[in-house]
PDB file of N, CA and C in Angstrom:
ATOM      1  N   UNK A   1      33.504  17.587  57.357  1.00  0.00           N
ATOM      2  CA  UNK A   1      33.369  17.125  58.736  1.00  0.00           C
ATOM      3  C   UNK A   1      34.591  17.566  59.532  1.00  0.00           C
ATOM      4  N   UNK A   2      34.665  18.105  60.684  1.00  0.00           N
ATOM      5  CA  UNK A   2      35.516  18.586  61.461  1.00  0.00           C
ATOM      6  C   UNK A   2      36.196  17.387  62.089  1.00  0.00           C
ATOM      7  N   UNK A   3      37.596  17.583  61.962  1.00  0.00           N
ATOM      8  CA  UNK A   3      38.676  16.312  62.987  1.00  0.00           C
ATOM      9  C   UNK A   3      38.077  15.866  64.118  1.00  0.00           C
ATOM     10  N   UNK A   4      37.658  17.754  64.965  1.00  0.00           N
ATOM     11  CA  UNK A   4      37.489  17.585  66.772  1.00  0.00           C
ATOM     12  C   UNK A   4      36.989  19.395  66.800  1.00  0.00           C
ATOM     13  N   UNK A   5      36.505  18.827  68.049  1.00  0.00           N
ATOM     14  CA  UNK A   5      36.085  20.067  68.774  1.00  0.00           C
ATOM     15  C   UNK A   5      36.781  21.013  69.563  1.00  0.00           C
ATOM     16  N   UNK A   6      36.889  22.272  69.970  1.00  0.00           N
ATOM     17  CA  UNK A   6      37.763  23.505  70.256  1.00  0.00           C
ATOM     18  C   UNK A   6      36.924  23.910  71.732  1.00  0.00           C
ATOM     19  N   UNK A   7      36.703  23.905  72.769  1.00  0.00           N
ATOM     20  CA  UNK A   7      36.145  24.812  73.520  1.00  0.00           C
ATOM     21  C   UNK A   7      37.068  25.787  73.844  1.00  0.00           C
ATOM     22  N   UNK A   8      36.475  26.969  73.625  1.00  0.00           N
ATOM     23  CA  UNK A   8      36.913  28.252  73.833  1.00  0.00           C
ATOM     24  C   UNK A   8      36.653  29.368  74.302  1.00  0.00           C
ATOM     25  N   UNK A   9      36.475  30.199  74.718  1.00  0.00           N
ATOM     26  CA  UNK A   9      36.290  31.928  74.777  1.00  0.00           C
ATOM     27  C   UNK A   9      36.494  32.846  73.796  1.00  0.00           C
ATOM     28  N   UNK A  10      35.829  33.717  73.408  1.00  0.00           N
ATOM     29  CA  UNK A  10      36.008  34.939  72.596  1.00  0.00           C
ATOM     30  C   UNK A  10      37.412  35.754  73.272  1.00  0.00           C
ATOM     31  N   UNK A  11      37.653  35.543  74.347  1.00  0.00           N
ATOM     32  CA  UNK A  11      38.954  36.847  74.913  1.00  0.00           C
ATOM     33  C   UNK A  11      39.871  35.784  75.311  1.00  0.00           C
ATOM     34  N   UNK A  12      40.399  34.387  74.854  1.00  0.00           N
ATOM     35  CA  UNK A  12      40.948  33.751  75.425  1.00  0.00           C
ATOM     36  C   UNK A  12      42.322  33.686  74.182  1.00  0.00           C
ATOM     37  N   UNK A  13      43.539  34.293  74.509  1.00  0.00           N
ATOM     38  CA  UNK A  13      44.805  34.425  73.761  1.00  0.00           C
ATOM     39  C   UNK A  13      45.264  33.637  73.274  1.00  0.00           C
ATOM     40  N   UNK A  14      45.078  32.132  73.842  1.00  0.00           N
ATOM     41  CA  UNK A  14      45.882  30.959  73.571  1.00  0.00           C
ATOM     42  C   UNK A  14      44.758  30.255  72.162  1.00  0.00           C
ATOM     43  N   UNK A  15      43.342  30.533  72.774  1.00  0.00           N
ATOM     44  CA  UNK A  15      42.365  30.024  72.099  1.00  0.00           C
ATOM     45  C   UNK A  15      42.791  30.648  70.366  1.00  0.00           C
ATOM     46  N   UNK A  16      42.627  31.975  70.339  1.00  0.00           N
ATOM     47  CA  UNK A  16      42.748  32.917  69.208  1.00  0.00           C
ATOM     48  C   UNK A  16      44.354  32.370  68.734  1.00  0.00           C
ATOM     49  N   UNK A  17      45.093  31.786  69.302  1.00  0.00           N
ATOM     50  CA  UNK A  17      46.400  31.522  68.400  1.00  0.00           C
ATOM     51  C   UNK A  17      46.388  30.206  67.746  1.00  0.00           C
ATOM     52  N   UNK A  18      45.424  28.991  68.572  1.00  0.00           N
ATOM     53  CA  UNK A  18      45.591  27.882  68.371  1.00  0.00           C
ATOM     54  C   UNK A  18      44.232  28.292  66.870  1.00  0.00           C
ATOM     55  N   UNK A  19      43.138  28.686  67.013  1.00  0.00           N
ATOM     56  CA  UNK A  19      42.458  28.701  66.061  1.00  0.00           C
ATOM     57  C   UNK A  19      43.452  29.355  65.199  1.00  0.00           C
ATOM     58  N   UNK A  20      44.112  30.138  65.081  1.00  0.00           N
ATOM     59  CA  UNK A  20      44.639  30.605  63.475  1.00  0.00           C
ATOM     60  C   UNK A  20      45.859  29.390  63.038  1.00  0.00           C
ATOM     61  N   UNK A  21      46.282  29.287  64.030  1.00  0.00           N
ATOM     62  CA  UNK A  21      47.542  27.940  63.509  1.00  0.00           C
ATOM     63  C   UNK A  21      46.529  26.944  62.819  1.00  0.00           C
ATOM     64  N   UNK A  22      45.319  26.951  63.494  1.00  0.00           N
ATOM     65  CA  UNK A  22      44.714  25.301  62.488  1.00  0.00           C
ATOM     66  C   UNK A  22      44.437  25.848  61.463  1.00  0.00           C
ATOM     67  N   UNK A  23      43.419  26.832  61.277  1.00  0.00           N
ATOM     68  CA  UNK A  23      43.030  27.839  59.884  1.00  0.00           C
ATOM     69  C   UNK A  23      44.191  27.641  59.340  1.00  0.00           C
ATOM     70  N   UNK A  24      45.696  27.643  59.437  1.00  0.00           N
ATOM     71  CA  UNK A  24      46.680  27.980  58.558  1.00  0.00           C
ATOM     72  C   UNK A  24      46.921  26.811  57.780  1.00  0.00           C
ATOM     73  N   UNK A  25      46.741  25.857  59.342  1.00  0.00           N
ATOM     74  CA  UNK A  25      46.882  24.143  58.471  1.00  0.00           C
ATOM     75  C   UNK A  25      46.115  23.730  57.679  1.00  0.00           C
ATOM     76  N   UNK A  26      44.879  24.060  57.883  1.00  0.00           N
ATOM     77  CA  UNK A  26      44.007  23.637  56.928  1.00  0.00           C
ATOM     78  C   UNK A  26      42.807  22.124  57.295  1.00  0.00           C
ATOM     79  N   UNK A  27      43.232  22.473  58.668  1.00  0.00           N
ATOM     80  CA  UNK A  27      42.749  21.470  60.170  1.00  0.00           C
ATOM     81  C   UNK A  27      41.743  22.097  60.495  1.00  0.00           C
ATOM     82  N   UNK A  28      40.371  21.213  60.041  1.00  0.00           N
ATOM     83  CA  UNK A  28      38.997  21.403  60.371  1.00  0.00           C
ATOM     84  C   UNK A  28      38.551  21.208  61.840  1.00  0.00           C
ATOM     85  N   UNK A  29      37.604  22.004  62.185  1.00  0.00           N
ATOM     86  CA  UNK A  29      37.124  21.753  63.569  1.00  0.00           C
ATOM     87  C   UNK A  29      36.116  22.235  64.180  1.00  0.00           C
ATOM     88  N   UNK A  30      35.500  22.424  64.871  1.00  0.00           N
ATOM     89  CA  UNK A  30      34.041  22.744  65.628  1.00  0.00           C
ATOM     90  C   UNK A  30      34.241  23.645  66.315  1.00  0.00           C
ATOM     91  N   UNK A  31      34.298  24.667  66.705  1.00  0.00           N
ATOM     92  CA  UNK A  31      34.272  25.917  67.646  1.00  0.00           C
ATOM     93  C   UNK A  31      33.090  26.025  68.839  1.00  0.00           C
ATOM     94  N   UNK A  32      33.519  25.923  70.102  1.00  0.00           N
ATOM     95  CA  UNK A  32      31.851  25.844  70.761  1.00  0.00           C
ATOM     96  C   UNK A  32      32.715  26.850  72.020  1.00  0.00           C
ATOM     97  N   UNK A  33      31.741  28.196  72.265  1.00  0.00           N
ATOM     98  CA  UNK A  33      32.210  29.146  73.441  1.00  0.00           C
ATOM     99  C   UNK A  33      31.718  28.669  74.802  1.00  0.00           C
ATOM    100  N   UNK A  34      32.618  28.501  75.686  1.00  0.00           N
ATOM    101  CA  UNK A  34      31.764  27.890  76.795  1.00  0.00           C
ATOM    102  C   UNK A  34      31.014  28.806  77.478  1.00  0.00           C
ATOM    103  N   UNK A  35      31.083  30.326  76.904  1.00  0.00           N
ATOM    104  CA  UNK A  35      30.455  30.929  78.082  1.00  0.00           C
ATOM    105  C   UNK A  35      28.918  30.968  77.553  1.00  0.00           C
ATOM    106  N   UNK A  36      29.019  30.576  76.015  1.00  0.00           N
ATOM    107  CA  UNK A  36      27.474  31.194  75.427  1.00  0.00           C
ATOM    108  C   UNK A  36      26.829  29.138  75.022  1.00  0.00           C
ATOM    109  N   UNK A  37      27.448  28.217  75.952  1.00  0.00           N
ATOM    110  CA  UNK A  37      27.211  26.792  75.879  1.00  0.00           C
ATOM    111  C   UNK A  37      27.263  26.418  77.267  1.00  0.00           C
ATOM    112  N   UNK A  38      26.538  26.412  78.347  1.00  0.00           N
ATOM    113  CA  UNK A  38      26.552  25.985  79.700  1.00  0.00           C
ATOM    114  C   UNK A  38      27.178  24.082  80.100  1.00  0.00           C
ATOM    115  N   UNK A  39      26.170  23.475  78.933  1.00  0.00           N
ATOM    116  CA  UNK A  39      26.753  22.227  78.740  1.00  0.00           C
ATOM    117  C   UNK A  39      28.383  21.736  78.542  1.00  0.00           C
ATOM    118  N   UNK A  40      28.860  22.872  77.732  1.00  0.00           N
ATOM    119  CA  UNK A  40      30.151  22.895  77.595  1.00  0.00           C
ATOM    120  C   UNK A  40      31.072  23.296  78.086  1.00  0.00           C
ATOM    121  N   UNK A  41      30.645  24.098  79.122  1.00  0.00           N
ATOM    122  CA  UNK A  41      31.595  24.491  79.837  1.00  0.00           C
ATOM    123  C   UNK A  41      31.580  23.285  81.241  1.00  0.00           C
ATOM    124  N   UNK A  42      30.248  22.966  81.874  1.00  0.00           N
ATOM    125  CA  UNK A  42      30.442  21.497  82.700  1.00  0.00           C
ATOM    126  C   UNK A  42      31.527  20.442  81.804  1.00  0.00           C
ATOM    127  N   UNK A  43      31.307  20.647  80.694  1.00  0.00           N
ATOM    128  CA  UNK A  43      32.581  19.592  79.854  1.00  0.00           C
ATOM    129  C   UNK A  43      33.619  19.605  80.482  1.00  0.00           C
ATOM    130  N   UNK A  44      33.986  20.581  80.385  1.00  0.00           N
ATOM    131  CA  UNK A  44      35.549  21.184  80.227  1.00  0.00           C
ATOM    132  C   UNK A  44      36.207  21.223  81.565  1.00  0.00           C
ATOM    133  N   UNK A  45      35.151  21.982  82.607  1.00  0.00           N
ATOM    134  CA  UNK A  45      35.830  21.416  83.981  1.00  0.00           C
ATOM    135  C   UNK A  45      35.689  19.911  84.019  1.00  0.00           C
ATOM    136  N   UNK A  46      34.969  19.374  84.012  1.00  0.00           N
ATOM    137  CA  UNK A  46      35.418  17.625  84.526  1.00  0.00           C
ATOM    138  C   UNK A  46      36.333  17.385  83.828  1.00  0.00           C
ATOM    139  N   UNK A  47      36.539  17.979  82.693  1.00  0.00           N
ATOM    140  CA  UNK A  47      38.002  17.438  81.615  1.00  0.00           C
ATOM    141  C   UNK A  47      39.619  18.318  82.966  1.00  0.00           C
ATOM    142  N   UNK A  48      38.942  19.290  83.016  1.00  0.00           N
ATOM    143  CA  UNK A  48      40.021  20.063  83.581  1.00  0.00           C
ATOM    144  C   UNK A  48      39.772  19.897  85.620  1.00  0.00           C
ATOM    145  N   UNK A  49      39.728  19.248  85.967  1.00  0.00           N
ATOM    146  CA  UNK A  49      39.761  18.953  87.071  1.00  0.00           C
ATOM    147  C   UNK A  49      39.119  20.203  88.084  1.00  0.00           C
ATOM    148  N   UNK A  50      37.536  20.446  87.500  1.00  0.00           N
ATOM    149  CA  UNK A  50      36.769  21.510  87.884  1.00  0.00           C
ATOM    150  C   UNK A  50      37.095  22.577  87.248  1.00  0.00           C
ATOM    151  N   UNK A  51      38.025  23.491  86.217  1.00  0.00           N
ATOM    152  CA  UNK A  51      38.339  24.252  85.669  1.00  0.00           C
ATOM    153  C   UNK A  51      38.258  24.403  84.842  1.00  0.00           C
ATOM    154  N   UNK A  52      37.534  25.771  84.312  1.00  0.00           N
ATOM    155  CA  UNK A  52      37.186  26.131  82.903  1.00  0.00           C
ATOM    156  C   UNK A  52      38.313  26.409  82.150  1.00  0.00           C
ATOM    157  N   UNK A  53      39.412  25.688  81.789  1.00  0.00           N
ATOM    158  CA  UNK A  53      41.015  25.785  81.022  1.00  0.00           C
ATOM    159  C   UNK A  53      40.218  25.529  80.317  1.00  0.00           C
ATOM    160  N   UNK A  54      40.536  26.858  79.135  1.00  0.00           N
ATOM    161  CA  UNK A  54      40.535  27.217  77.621  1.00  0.00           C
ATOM    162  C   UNK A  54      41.742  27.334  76.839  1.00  0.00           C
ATOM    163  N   UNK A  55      42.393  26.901  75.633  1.00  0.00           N
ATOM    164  CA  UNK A  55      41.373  26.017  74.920  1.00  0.00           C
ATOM    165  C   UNK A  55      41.372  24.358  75.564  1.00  0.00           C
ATOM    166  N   UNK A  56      40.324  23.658  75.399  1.00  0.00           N
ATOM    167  CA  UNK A  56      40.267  22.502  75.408  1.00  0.00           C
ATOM    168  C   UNK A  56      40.205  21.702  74.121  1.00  0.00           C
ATOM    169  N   UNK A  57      40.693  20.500  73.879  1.00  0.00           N
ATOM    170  CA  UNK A  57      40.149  20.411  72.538  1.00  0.00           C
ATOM    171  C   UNK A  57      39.973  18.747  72.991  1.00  0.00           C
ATOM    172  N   UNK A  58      38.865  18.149  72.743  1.00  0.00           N
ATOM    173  CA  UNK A  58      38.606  17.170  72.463  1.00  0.00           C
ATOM    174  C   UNK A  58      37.911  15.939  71.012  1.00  0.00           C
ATOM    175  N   UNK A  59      38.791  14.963  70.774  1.00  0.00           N
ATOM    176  CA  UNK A  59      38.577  14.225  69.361  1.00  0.00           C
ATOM    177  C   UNK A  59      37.731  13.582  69.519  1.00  0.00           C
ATOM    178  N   UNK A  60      37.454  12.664  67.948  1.00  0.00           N
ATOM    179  CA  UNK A  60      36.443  11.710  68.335  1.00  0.00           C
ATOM    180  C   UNK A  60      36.011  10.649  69.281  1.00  0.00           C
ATOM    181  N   UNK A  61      37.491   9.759  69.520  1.00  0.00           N
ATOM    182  CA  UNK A  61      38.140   9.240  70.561  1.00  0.00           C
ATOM    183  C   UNK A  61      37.475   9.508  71.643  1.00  0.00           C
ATOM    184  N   UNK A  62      36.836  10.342  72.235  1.00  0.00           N
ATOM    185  CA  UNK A  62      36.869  10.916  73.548  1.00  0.00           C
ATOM    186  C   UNK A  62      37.845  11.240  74.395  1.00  0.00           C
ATOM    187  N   UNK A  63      39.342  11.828  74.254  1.00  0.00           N
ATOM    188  CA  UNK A  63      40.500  12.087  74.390  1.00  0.00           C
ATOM    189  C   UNK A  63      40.270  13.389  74.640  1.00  0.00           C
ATOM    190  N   UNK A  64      40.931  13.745  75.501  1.00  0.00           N
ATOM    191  CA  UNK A  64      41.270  15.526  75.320  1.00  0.00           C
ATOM    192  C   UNK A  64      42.732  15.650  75.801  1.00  0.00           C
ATOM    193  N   UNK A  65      43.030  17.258  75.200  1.00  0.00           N
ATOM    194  CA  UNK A  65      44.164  18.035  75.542  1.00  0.00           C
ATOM    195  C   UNK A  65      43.881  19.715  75.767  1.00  0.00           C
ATOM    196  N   UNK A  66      44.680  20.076  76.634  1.00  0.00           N
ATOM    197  CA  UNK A  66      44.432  21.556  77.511  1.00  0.00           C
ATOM    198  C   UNK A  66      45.950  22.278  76.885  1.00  0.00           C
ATOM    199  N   UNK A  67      44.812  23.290  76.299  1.00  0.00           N
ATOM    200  CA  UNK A  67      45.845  24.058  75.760  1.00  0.00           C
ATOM    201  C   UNK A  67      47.396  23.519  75.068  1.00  0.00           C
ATOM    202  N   UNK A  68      46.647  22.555  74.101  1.00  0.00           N
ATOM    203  CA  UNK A  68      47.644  21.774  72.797  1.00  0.00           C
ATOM    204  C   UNK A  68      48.506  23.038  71.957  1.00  0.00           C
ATOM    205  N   UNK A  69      49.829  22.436  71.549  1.00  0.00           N
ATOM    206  CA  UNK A  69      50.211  22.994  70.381  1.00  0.00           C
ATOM    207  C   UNK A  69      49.627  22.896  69.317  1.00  0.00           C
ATOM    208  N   UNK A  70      50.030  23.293  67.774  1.00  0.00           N
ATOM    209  CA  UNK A  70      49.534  22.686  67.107  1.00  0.00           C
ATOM    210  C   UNK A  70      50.147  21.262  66.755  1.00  0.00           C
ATOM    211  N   UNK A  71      51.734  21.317  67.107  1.00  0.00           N
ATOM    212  CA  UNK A  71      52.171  20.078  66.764  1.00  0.00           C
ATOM    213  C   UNK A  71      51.601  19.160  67.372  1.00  0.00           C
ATOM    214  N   UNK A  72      51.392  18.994  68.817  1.00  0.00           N
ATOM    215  CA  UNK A  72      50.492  17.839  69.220  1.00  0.00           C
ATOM    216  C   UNK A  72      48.914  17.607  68.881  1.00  0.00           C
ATOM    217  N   UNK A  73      48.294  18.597  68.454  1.00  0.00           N
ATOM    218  CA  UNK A  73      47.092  18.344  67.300  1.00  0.00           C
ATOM    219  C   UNK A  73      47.158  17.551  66.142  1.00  0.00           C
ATOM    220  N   UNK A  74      48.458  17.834  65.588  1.00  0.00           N
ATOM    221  CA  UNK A  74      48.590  17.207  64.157  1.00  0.00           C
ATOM    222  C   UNK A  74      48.949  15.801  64.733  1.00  0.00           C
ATOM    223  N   UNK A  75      49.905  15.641  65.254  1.00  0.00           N
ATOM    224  CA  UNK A  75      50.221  14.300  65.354  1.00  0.00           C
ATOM    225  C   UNK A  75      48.832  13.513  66.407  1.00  0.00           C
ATOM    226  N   UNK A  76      48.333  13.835  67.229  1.00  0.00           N
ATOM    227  CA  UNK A  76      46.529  13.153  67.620  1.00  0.00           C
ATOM    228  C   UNK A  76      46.242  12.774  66.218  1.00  0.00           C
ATOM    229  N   UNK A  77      46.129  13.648  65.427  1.00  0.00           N
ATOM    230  CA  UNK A  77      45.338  12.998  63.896  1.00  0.00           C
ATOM    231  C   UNK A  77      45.932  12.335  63.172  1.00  0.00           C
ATOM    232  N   UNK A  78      47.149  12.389  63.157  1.00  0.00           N
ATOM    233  CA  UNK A  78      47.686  11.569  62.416  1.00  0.00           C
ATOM    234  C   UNK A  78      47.806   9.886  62.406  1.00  0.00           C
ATOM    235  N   UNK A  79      47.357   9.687  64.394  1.00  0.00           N
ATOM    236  CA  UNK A  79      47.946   8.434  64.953  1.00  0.00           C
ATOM    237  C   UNK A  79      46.260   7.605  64.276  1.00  0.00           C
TER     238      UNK A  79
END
């Protein structure tokens, strides 16, 4: 079962760094592209104050963070 969910882009730099830092950790998660998920991308602007800011990542919680480190990922899960 995945921690949380990732919205992302295929060409998005920050997206492609934060996914390999979790891959490295060993920090499970859901991958959803907003451009090929319409639903998800309406997510992400109301998360982002009308703006499609990639990555988004939101937990079970219903919490989100815009363009997280990984350190503030780990510690969300940890709390």
């Amino acid at each position: 079962m995945s921690a949380f969910t990732m919205y992302s882009t295929p060409w998005c730099g920050y997206c492609h760094r934060l996914k390999g830092q979790l891959k490295r950790a060993g920090i499970e998660f859901t991958e959803i592209d907003i451009e090929q998920v319409p639903d998800a991308a309406t997510l992400v602007e109301k998360i982002n104050n009308g703006n499609q800011t990639v990555p988004t990542v939101v937990f079970p919680d219903g919490t989100a963070m815009t363009n997280p480190s990984l350190a503030q990922v780990a510690e969300k899960l940890a709390a």
